[in-house]
C-alpha atoms as a PDB file:
ATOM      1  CA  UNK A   1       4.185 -34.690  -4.068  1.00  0.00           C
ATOM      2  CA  UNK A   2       6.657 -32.808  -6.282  1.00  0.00           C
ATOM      3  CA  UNK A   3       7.120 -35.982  -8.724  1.00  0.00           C
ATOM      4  CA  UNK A   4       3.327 -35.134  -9.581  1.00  0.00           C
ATOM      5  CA  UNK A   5       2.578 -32.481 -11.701  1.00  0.00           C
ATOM      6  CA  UNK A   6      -1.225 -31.945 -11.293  1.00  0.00           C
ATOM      7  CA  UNK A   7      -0.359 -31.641  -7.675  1.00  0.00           C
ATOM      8  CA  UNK A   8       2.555 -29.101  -8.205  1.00  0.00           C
ATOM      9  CA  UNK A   9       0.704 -26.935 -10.261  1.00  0.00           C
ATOM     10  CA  UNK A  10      -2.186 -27.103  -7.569  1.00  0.00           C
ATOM     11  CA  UNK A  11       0.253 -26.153  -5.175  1.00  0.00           C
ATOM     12  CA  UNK A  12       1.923 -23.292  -7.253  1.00  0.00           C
ATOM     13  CA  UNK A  13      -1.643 -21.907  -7.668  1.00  0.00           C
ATOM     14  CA  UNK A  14      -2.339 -21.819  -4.196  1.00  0.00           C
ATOM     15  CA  UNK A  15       0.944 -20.178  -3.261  1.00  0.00           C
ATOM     16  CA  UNK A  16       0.810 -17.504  -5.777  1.00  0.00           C
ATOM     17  CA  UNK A  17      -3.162 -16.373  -4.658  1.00  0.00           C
ATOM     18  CA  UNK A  18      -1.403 -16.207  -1.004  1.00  0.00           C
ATOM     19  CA  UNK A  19       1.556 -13.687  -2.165  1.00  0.00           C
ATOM     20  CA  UNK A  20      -1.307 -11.540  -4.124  1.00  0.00           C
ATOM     21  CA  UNK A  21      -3.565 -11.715  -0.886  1.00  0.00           C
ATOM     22  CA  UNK A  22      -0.534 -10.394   1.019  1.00  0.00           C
ATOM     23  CA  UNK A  23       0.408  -8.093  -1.543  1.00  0.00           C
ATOM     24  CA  UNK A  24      -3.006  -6.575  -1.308  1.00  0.00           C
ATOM     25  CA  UNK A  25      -3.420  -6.683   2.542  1.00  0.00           C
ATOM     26  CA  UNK A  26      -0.375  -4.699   2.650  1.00  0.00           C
ATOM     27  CA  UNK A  27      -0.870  -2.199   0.200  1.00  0.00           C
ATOM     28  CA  UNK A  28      -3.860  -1.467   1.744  1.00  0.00           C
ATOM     29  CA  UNK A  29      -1.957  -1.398   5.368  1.00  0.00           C
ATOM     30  CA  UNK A  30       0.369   1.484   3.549  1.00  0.00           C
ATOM     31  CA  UNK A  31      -2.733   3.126   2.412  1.00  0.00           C
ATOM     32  CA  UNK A  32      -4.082   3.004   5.702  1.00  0.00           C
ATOM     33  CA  UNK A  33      -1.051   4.547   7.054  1.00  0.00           C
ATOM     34  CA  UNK A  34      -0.618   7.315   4.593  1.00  0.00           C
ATOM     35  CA  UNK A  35      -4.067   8.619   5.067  1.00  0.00           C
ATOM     36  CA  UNK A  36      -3.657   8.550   9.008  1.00  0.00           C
ATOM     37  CA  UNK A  37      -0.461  10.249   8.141  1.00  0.00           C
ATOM     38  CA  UNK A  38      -2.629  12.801   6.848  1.00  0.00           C
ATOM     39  CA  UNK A  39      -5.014  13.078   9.387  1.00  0.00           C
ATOM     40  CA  UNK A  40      -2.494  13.772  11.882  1.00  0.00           C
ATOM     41  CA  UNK A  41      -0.440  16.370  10.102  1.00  0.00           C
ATOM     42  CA  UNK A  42      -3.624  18.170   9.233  1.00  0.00           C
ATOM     43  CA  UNK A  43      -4.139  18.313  13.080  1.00  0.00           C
ATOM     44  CA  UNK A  44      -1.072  19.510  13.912  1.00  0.00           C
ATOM     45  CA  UNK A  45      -1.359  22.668  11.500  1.00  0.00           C
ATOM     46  CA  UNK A  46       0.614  21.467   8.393  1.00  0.00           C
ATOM     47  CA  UNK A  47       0.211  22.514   5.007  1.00  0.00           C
ATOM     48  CA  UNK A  48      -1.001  20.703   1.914  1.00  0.00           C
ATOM     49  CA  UNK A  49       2.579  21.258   0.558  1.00  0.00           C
ATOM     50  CA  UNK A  50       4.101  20.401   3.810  1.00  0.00           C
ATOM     51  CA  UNK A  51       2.007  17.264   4.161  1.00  0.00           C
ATOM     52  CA  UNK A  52       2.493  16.158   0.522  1.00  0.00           C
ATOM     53  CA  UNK A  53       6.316  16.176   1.706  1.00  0.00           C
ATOM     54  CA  UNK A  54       5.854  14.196   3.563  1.00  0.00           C
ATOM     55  CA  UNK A  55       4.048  11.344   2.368  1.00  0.00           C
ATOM     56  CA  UNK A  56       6.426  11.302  -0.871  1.00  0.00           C
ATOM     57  CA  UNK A  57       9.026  10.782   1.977  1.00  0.00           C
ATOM     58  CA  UNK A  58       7.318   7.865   3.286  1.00  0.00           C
ATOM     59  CA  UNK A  59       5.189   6.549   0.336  1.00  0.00           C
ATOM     60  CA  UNK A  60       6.462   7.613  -2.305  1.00  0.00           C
ATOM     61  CA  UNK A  61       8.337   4.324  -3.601  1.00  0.00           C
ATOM     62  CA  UNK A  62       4.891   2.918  -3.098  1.00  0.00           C
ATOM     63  CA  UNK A  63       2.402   5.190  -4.600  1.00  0.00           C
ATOM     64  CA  UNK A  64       2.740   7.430  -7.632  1.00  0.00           C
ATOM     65  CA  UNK A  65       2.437  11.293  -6.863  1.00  0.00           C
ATOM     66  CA  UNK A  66      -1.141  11.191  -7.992  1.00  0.00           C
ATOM     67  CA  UNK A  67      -2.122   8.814  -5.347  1.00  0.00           C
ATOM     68  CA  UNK A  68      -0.556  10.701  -2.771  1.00  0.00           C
ATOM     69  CA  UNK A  69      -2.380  13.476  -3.477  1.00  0.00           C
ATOM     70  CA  UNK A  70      -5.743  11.849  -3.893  1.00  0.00           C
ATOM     71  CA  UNK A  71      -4.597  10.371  -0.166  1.00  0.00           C
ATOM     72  CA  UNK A  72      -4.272  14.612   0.605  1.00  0.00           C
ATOM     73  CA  UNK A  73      -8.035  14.970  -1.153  1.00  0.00           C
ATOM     74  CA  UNK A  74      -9.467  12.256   0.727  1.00  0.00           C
ATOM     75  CA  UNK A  75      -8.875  13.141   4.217  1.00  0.00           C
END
């Protein structure tokens, strides 16, 4: 299969939509988690300073400060 290259480049194709689906799946996952993050220190009497903290902490090599506090906004 390798020694053709229509069916390489087929291949390639496929395996690089995969990695982006994952990539996106799990950015989302992180999203998900940062905005339950949220949620819970909210309930537990934190502040918005406190909370932001946090989440640069956890997310923060993931999401740019801006995002984190739109996460804070949103929930």
């Amino acid at each position: 299969m390798n020694a053709d290259p229509e069916w390489r480049d087929t291949i390639m194709d496929l395996e690089t939509r995969m990695l982006e689906r994952e990539q996106v799946g799990e950015k989302k996952g992180l999203k998900t988690g940062a905005l339950t993050l949220v949620a819970s220190l909210k309930d537990v009497g934190c502040t918005s300073q406190q909370i932001l903290q946090q989440l640069k902490q956890k997310y923060g090599n993931v999401f740019s400060d801006k995002q984190l506090e739109e996460f804070l906004k949103q929930s």
